[in-house]
PDB file of N, CA and C in Angstrom:
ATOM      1  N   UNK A   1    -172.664 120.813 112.060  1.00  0.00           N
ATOM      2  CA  UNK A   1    -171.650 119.774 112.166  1.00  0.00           C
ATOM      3  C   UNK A   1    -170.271 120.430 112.163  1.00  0.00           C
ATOM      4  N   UNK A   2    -169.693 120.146 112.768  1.00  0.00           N
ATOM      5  CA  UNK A   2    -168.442 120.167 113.033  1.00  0.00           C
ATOM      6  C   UNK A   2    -167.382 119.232 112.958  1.00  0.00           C
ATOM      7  N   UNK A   3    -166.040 119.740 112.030  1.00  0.00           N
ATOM      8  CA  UNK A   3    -165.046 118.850 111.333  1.00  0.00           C
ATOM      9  C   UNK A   3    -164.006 119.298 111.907  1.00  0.00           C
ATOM     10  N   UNK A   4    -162.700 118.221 111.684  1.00  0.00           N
ATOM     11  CA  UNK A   4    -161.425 118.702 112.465  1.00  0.00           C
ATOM     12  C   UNK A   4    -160.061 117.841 112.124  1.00  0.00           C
ATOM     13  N   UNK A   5    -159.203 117.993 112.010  1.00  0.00           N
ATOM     14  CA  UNK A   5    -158.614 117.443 111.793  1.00  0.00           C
ATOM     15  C   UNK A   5    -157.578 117.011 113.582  1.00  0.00           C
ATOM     16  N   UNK A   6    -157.443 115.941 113.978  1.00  0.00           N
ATOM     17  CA  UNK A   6    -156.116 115.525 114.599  1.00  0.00           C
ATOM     18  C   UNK A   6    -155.159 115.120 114.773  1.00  0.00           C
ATOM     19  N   UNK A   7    -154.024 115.895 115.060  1.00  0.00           N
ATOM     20  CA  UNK A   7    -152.517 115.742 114.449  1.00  0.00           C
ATOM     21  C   UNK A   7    -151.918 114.937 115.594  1.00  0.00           C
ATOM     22  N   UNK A   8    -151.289 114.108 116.024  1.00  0.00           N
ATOM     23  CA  UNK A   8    -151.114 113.103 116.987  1.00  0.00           C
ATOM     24  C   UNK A   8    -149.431 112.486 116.669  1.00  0.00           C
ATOM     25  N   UNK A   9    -149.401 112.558 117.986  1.00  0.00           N
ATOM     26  CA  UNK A   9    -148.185 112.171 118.169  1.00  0.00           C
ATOM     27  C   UNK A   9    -147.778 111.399 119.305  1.00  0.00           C
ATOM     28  N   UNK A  10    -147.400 109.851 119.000  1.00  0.00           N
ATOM     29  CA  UNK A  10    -147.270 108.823 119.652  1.00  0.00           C
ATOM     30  C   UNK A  10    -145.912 108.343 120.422  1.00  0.00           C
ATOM     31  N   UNK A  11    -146.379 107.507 121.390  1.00  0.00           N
ATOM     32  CA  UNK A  11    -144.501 106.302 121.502  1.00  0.00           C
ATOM     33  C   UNK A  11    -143.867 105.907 120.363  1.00  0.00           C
ATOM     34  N   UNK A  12    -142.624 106.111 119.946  1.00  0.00           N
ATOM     35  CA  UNK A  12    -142.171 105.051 119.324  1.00  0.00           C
ATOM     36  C   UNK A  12    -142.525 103.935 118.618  1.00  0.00           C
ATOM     37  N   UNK A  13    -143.332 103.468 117.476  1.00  0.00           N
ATOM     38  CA  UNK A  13    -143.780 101.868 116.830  1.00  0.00           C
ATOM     39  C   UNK A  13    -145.106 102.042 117.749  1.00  0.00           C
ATOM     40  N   UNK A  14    -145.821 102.762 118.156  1.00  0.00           N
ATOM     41  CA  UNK A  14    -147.209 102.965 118.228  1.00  0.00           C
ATOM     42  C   UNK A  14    -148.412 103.317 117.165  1.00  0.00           C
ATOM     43  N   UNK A  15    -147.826 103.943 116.763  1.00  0.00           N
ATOM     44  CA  UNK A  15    -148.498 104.483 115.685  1.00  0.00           C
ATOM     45  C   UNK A  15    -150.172 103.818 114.783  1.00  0.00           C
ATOM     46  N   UNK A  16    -149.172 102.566 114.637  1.00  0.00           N
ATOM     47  CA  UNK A  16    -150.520 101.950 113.889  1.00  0.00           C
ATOM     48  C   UNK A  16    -151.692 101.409 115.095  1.00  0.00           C
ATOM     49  N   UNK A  17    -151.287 100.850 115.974  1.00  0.00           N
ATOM     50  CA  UNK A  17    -152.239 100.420 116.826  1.00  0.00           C
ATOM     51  C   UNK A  17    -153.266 101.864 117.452  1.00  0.00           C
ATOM     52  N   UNK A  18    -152.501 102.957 117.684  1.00  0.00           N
ATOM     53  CA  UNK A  18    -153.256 104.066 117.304  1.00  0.00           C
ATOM     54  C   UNK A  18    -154.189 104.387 116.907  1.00  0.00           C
ATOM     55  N   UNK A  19    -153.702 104.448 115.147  1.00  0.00           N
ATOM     56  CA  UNK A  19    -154.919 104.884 114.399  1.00  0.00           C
ATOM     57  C   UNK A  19    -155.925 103.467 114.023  1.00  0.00           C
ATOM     58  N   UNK A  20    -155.307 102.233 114.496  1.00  0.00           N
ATOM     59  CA  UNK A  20    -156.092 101.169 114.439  1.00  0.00           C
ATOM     60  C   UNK A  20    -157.684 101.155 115.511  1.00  0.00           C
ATOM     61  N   UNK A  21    -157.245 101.648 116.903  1.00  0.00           N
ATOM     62  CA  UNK A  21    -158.266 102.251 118.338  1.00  0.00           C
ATOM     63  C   UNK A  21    -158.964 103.173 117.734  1.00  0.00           C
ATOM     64  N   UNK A  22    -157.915 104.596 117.416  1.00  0.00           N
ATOM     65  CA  UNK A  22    -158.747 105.677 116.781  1.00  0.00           C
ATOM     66  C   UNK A  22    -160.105 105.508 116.497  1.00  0.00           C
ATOM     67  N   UNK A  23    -159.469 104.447 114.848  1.00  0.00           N
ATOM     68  CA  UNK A  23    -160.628 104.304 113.942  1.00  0.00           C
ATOM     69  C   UNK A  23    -161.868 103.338 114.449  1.00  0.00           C
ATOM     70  N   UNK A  24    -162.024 103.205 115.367  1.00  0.00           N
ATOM     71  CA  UNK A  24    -162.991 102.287 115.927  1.00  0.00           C
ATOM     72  C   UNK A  24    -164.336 103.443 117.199  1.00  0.00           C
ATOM     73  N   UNK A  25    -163.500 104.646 117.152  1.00  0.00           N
ATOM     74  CA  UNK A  25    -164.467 106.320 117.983  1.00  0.00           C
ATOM     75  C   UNK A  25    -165.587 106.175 117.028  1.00  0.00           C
ATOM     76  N   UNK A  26    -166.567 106.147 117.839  1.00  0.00           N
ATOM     77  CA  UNK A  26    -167.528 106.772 117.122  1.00  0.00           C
ATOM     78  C   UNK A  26    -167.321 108.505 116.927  1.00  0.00           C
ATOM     79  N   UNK A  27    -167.537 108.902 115.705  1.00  0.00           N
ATOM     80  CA  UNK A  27    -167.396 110.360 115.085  1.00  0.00           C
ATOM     81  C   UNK A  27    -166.059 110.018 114.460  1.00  0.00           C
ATOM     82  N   UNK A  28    -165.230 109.501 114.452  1.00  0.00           N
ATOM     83  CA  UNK A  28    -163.732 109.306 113.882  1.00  0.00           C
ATOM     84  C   UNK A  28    -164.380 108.993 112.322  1.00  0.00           C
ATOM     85  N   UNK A  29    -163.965 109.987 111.636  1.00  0.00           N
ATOM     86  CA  UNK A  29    -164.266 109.241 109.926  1.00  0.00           C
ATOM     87  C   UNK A  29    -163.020 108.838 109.266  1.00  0.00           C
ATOM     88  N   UNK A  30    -162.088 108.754 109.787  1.00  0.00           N
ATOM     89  CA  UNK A  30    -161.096 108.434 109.118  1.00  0.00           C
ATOM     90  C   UNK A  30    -159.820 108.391 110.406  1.00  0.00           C
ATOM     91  N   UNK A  31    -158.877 107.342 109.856  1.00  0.00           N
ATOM     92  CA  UNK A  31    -157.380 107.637 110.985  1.00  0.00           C
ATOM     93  C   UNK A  31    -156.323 107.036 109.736  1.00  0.00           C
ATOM     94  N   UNK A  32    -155.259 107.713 109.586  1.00  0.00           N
ATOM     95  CA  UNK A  32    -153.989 106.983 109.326  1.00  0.00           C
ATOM     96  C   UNK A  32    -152.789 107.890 109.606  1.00  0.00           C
ATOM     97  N   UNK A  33    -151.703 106.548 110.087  1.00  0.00           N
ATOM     98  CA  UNK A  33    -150.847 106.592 110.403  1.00  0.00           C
ATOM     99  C   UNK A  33    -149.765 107.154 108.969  1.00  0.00           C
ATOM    100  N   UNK A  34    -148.781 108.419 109.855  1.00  0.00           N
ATOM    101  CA  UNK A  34    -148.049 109.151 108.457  1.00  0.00           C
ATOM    102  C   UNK A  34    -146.698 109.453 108.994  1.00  0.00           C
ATOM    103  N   UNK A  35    -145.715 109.626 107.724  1.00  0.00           N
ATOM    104  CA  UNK A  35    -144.651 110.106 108.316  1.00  0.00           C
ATOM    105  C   UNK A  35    -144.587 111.776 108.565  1.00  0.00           C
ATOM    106  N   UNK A  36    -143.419 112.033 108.927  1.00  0.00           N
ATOM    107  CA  UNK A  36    -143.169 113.461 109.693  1.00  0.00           C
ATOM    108  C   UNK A  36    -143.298 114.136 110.984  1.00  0.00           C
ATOM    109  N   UNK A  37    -143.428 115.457 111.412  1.00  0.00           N
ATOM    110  CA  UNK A  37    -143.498 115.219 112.590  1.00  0.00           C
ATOM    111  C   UNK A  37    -144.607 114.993 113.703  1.00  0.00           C
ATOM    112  N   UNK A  38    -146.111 114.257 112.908  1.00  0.00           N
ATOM    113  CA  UNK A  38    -147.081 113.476 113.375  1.00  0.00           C
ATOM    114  C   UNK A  38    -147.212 112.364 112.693  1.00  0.00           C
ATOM    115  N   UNK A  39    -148.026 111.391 114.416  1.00  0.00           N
ATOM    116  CA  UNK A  39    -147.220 110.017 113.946  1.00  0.00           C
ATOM    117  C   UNK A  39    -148.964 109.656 113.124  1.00  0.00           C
ATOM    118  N   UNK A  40    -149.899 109.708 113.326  1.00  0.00           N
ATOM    119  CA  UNK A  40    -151.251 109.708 113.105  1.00  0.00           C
ATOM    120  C   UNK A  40    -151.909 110.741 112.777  1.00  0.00           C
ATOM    121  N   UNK A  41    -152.755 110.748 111.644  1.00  0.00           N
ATOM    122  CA  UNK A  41    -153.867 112.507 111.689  1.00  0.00           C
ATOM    123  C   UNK A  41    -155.419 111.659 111.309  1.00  0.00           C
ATOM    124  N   UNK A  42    -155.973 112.507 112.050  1.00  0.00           N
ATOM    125  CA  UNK A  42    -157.293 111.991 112.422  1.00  0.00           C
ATOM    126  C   UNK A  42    -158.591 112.379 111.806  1.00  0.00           C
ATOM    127  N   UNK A  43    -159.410 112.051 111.150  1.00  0.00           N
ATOM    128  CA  UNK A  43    -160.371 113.383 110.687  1.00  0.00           C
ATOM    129  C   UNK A  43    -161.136 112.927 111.429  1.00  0.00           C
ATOM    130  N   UNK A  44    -162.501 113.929 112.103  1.00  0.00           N
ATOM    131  CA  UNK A  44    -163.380 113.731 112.787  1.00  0.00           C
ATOM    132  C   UNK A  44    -164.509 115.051 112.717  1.00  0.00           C
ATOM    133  N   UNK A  45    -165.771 114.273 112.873  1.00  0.00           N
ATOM    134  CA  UNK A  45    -167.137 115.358 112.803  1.00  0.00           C
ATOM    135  C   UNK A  45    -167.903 115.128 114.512  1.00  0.00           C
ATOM    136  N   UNK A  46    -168.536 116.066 114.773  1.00  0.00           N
ATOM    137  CA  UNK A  46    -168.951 116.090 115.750  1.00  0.00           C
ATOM    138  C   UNK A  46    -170.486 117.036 115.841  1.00  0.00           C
ATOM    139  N   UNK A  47    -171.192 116.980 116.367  1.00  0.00           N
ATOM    140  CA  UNK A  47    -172.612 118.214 116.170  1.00  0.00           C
ATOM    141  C   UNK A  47    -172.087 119.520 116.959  1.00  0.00           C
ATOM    142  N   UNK A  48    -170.956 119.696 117.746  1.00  0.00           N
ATOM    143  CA  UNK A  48    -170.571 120.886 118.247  1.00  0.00           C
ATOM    144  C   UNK A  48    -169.391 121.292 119.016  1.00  0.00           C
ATOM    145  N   UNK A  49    -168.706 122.197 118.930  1.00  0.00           N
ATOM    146  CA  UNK A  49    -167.512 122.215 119.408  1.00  0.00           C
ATOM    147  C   UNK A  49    -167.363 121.585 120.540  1.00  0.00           C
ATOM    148  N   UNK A  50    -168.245 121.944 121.792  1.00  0.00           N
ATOM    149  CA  UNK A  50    -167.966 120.781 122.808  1.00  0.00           C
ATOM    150  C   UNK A  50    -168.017 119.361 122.281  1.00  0.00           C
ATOM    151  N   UNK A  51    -168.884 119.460 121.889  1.00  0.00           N
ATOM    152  CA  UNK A  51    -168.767 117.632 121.382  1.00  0.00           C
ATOM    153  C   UNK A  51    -167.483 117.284 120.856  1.00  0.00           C
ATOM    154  N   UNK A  52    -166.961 117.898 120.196  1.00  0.00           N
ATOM    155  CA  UNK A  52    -165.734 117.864 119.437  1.00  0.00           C
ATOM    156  C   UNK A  52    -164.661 117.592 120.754  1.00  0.00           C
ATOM    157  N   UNK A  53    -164.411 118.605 121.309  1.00  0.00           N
ATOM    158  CA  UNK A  53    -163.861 118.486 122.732  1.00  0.00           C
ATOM    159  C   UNK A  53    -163.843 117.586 123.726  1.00  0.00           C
ATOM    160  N   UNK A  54    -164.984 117.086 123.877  1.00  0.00           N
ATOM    161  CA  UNK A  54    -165.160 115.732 124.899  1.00  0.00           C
ATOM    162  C   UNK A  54    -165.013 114.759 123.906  1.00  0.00           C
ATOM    163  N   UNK A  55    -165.083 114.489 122.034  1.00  0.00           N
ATOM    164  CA  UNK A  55    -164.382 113.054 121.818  1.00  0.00           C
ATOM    165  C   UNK A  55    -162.689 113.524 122.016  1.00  0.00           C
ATOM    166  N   UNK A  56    -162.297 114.265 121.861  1.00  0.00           N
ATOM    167  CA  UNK A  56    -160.401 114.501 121.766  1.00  0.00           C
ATOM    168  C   UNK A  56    -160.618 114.169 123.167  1.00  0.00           C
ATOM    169  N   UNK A  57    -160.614 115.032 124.401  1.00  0.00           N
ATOM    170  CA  UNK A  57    -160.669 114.816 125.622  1.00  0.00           C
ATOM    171  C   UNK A  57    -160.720 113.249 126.353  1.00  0.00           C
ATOM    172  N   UNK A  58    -162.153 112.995 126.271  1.00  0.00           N
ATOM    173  CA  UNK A  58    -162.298 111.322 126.275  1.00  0.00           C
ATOM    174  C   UNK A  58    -162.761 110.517 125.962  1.00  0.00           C
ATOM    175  N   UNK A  59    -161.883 110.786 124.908  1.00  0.00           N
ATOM    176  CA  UNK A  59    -161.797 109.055 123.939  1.00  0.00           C
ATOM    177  C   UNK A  59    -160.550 108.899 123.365  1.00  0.00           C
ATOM    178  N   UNK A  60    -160.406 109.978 122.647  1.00  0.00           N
ATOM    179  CA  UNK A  60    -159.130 110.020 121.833  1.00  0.00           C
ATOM    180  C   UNK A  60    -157.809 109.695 122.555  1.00  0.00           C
ATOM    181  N   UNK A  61    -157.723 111.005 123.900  1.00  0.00           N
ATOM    182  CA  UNK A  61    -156.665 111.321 124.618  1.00  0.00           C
ATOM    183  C   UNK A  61    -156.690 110.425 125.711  1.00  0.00           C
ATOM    184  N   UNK A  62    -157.729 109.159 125.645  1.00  0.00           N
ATOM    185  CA  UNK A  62    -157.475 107.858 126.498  1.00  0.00           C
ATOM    186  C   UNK A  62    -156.727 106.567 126.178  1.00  0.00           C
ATOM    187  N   UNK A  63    -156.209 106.866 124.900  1.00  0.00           N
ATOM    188  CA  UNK A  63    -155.760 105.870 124.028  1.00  0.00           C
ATOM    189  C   UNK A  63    -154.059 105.362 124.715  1.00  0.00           C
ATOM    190  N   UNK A  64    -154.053 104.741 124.914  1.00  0.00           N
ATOM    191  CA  UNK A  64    -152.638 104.375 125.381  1.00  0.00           C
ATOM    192  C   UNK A  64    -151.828 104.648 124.084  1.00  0.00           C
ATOM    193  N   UNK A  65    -150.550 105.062 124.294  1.00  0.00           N
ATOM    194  CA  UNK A  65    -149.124 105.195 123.407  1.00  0.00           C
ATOM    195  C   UNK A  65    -149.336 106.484 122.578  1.00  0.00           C
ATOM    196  N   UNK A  66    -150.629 107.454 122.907  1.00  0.00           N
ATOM    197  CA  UNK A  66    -151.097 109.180 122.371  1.00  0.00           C
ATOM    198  C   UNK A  66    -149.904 109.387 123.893  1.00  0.00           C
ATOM    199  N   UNK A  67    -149.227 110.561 122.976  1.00  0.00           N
ATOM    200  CA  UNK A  67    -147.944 111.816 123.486  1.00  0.00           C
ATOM    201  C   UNK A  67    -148.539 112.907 123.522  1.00  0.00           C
ATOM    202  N   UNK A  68    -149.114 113.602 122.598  1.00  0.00           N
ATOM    203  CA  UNK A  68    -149.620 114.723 122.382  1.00  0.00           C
ATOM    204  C   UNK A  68    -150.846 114.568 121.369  1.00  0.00           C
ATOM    205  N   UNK A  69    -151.472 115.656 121.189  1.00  0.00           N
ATOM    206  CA  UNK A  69    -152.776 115.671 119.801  1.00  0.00           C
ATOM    207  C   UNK A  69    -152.974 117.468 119.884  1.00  0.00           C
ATOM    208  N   UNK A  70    -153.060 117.891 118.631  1.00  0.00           N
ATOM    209  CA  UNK A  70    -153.481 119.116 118.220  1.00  0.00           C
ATOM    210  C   UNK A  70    -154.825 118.929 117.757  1.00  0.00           C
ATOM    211  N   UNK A  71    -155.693 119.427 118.055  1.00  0.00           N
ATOM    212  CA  UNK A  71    -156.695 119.433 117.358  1.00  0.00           C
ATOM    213  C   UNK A  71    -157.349 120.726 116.521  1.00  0.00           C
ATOM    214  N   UNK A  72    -157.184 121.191 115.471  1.00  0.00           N
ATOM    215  CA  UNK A  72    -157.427 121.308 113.859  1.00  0.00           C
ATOM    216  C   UNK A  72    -158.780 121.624 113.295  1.00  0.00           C
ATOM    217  N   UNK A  73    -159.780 122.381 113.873  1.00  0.00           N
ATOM    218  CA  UNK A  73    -160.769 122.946 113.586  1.00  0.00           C
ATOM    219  C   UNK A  73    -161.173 123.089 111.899  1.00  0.00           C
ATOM    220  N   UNK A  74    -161.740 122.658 111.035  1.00  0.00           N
ATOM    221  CA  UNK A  74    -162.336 123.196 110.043  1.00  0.00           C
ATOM    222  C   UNK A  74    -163.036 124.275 109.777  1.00  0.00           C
ATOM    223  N   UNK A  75    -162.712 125.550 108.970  1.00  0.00           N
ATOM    224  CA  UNK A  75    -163.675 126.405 109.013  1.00  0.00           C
ATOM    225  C   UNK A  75    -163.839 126.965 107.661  1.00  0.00           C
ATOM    226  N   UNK A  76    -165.067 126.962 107.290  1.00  0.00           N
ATOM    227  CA  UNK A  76    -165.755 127.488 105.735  1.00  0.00           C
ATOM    228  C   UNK A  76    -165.690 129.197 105.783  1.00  0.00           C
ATOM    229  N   UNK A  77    -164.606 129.824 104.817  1.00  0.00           N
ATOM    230  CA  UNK A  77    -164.885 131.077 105.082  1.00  0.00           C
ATOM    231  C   UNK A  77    -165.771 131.278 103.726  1.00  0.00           C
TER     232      UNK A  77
END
């Protein structure tokens, strides 16, 4: 399994409707909307880095009023 965090950055007063879509991905375990310089951070699991990749790719990065997204790999050393 594979975890990640996504750092997101929206339009203007987007934000919540955002992490409101977000949280409705399947694999999304969590979304909220924060201050600073991301407007949303995302946690998410996936069974493998591609997998991980095609939900940011398309699902996430289909979301109307998403600017940008970093996506934030978890790793157990």
């Amino acid at each position: 399994m594979v975890q990640a965090y996504i750092l997101i950055q929206t339009e203007v007063g987007k934000a919540t409707a955002v992490a409101e879509s977000i949280a409705k991905i399947q694999g999304v375990v969590q979304a909220e909307d924060v201050t600073g310089p991301y407007d949303v951070i995302v946690r998410a699991e996936a069974g493998s880095i591609d997998d991980l990749g095609r939900l940011v790719v398309a699902q996430v990065q289909q979301i109307e009023g998403i600017t940008r997204t970093l996506t934030c790999p978890v790793v157990r050393l």
